[in-house]
N, C-alpha and C. Protein backbone atom coordinates (compact mmCIF):
# COMPACT_ATOMS: atom_id res chain seq x y z
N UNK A 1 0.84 -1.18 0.00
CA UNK A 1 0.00 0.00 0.00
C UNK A 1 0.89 1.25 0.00
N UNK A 2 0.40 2.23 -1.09
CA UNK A 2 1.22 3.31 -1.14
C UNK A 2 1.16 4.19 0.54
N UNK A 3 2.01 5.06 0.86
CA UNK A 3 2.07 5.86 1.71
C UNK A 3 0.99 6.87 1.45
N UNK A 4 0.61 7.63 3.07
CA UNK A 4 -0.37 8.96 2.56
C UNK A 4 0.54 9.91 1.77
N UNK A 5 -0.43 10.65 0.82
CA UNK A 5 0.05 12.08 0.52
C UNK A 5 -0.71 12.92 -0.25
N UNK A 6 0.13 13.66 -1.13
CA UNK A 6 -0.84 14.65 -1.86
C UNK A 6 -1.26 13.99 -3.20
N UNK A 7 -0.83 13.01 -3.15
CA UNK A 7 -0.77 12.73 -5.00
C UNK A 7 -1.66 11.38 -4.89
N UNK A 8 -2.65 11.12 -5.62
CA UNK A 8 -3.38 9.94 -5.95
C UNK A 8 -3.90 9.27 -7.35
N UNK A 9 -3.63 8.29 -7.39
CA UNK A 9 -4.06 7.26 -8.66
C UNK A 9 -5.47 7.08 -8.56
N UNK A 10 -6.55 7.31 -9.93
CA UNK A 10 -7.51 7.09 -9.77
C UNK A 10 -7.78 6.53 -11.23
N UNK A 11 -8.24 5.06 -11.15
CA UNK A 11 -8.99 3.99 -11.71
C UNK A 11 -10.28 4.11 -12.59
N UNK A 12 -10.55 3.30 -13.61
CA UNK A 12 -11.56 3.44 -14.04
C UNK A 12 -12.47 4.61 -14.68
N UNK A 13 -11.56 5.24 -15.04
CA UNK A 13 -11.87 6.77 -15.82
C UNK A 13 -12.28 6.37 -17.06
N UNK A 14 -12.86 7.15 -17.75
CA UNK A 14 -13.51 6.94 -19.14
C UNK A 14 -12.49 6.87 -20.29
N UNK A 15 -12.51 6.25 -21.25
CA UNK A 15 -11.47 5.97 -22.06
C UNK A 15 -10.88 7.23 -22.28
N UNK A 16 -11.53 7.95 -22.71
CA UNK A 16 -10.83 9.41 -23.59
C UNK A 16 -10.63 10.24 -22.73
N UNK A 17 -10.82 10.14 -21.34
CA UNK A 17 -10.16 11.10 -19.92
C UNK A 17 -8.85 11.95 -20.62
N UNK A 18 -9.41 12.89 -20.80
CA UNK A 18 -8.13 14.40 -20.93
C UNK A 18 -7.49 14.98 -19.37
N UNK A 19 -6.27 15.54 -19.76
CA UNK A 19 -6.14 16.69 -18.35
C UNK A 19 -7.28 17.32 -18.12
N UNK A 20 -7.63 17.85 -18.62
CA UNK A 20 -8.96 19.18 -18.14
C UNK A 20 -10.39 18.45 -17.69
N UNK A 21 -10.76 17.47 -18.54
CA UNK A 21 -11.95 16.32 -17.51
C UNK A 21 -11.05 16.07 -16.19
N UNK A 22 -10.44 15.50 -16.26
CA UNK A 22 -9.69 14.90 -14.46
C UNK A 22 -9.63 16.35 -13.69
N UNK A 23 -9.41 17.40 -14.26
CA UNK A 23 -8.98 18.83 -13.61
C UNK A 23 -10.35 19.45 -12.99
N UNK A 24 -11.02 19.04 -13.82
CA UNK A 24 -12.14 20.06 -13.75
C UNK A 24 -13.56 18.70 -12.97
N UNK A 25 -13.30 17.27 -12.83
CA UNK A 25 -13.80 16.54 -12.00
C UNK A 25 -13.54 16.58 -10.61
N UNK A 26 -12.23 16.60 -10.14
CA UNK A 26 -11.09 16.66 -8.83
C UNK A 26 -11.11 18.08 -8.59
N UNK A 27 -11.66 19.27 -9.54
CA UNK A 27 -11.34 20.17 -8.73
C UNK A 27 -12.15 20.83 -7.90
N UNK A 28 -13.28 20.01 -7.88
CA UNK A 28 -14.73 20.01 -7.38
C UNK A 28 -14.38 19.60 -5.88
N UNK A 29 -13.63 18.73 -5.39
CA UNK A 29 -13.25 18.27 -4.23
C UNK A 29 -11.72 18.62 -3.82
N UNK A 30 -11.11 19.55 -4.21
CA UNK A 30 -9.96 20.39 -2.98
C UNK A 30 -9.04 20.84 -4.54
N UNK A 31 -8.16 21.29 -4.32
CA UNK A 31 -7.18 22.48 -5.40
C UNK A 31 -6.13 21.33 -6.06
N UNK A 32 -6.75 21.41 -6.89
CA UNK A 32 -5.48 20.79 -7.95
C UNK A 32 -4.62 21.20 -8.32
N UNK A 33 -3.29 20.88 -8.13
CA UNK A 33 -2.07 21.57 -8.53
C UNK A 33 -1.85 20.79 -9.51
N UNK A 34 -1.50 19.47 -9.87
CA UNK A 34 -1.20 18.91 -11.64
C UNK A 34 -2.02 17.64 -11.76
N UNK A 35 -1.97 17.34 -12.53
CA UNK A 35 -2.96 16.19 -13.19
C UNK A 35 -2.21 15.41 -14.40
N UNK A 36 -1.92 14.18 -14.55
CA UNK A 36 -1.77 13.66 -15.75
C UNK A 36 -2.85 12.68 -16.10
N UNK A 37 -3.56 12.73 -17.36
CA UNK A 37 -4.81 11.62 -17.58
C UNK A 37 -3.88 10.71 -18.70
N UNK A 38 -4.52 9.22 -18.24
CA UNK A 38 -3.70 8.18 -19.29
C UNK A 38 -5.32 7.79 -20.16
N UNK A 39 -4.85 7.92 -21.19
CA UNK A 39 -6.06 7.53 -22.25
C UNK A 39 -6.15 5.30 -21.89
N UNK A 40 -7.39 5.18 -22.60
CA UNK A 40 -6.60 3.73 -22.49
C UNK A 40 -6.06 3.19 -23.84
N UNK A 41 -5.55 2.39 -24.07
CA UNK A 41 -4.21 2.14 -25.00
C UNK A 41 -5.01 1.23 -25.28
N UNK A 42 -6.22 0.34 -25.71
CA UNK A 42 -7.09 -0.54 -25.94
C UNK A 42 -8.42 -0.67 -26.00
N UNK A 43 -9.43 -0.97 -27.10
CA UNK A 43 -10.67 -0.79 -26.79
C UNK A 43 -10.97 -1.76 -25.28
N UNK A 44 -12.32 -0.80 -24.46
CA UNK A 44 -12.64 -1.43 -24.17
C UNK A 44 -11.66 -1.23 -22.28
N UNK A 45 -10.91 -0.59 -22.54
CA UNK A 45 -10.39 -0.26 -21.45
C UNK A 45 -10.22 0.80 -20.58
N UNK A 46 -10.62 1.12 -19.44
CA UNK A 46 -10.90 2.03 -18.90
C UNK A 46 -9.50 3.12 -18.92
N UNK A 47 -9.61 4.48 -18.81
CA UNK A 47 -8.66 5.57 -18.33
C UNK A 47 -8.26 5.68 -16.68
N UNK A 48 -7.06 5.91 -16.63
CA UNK A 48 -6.73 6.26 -15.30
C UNK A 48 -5.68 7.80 -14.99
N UNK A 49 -5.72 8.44 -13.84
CA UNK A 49 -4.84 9.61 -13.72
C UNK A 49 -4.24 9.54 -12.60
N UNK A 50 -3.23 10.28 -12.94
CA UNK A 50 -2.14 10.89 -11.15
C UNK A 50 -3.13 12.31 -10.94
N UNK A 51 -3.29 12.65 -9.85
CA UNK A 51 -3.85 13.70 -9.64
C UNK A 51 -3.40 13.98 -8.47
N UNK A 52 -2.37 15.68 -8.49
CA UNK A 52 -1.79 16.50 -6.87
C UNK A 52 -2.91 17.06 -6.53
N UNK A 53 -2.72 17.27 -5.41
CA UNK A 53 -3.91 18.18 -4.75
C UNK A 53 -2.83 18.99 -4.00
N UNK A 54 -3.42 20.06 -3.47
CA UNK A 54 -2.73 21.05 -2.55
C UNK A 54 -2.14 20.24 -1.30
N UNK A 55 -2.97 19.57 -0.43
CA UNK A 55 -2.89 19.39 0.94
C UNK A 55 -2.80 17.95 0.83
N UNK A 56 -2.42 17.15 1.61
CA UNK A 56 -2.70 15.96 2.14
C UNK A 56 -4.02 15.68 2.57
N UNK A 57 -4.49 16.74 3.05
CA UNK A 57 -5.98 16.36 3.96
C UNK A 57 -6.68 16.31 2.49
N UNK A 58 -6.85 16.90 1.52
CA UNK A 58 -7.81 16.87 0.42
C UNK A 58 -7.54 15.91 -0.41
N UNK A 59 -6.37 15.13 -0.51
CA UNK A 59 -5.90 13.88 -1.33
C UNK A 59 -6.73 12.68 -0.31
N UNK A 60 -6.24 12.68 1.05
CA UNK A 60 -7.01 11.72 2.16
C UNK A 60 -8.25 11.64 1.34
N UNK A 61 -8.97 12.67 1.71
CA UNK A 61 -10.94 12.84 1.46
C UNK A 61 -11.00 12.32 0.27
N UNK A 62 -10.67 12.44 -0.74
CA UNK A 62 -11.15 12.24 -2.12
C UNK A 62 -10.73 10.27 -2.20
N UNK A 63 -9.72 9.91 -1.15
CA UNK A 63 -9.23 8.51 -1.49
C UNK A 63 -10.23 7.96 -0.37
N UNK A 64 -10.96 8.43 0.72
CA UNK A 64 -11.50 7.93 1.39
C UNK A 64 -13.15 7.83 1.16
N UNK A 65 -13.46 8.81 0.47
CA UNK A 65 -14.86 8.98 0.68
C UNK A 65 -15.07 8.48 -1.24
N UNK A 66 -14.15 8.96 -2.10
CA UNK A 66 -14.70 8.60 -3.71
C UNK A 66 -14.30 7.38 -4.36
N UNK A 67 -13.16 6.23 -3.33
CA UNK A 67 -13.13 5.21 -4.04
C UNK A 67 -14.04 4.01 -3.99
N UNK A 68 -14.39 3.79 -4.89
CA UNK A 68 -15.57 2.48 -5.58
C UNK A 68 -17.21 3.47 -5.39
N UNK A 69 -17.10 4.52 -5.31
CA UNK A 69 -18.35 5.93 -6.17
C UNK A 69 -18.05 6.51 -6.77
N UNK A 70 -19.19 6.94 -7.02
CA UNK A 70 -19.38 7.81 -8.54
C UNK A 70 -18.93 9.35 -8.22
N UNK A 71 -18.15 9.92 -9.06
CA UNK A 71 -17.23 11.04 -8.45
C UNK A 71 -18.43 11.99 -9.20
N UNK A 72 -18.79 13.54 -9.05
CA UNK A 72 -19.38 14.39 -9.84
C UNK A 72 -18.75 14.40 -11.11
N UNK A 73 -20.02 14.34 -12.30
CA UNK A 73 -19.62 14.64 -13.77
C UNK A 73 -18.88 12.58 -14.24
N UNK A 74 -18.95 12.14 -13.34
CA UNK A 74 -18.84 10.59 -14.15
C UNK A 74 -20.37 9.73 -14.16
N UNK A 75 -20.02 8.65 -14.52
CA UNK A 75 -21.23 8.01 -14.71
C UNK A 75 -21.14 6.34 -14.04
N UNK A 76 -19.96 6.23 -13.65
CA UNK A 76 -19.49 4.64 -13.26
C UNK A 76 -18.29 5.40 -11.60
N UNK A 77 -18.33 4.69 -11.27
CA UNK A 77 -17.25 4.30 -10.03
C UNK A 77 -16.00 4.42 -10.26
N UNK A 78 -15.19 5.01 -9.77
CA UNK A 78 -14.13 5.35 -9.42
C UNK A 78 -12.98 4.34 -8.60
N UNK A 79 -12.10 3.52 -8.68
CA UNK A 79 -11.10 3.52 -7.92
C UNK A 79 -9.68 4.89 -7.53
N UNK A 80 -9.86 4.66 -6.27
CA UNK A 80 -8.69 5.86 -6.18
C UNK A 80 -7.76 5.10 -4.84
N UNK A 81 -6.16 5.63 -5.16
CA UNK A 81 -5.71 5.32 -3.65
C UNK A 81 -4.27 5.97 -3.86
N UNK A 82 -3.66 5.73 -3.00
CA UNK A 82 -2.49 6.82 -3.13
C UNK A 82 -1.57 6.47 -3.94
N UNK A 83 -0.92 7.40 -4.64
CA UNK A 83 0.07 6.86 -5.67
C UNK A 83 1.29 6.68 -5.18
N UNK A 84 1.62 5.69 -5.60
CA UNK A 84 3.10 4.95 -4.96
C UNK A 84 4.06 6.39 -5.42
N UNK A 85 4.91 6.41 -4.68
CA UNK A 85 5.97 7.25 -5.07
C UNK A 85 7.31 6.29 -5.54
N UNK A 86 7.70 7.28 -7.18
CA UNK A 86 8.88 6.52 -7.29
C UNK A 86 9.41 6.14 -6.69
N UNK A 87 10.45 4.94 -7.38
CA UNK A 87 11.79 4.29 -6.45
C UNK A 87 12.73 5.20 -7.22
N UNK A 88 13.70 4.70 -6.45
CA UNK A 88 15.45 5.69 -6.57
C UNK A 88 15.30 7.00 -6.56
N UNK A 89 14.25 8.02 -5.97
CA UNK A 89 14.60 9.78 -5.43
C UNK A 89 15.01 10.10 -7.00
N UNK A 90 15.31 11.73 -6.91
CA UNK A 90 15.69 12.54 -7.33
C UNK A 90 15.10 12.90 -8.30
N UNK A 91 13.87 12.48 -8.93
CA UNK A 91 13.12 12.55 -9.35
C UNK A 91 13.14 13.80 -11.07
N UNK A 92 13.34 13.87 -11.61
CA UNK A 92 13.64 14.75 -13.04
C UNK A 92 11.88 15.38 -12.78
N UNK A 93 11.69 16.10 -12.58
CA UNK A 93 11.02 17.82 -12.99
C UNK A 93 9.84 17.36 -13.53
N UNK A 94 9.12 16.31 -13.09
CA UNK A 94 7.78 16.02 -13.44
C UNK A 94 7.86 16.38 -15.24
N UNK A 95 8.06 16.33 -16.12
CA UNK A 95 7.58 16.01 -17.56
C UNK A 95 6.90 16.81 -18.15
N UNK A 96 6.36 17.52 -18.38
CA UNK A 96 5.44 18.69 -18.67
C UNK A 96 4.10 18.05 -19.27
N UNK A 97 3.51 19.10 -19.77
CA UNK A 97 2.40 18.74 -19.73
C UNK A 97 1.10 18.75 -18.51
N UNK A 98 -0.03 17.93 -18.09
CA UNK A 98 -0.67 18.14 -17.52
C UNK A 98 -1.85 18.71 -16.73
N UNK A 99 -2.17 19.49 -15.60
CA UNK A 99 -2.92 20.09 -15.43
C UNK A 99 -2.16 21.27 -15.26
């Protein structure tokens, strides 16, 4: 199980999930600082995103109260839980793109 924090993986997103759907779904429940949405790479397969939030406490709420419900503006259930943080540190400058 990942550690708490600000950053969470969330499951079962709609195939064609953009940054700005995940941005503008999550930002309904505490301040989004970045977002990456993964399309799915296969019919038939659901979308998933990393999504920061400002605080820890607003990453908590959204992993406690929206995983396996229906988040505002979806139509199916949600998995969410904390996103593992890389292995080996030092991490290169998050990638651009995003929210």
């Amino acid at each position: 199980m990942a550690e708490v924090s600000d950053n969470i993986y969330v499951a079962d997103l709609p195939e064609d999930v953009d940054d700005q759907m995940v941005k503008t779904i999550f930002g309904g429940y505490g301040a989004v600082l970045s977002c990456r949405a993964m399309q799915s790479k296969f019919p038939g397969q659901k979308g998933a995103a990393l999504v920061r939030f400002s605080s820890v406490e607003e990453a908590t709420w959204v992993v406690q109260n929206l995983n396996g419900h229906i988040a505002e503006g979806l139509q199916e259930p949600v998995r969410v839980r904390f996103a593992n943080n890389r292995a080996g540190g030092g991490g290169g400058g998050g990638g651009g793109g995003g929210c």
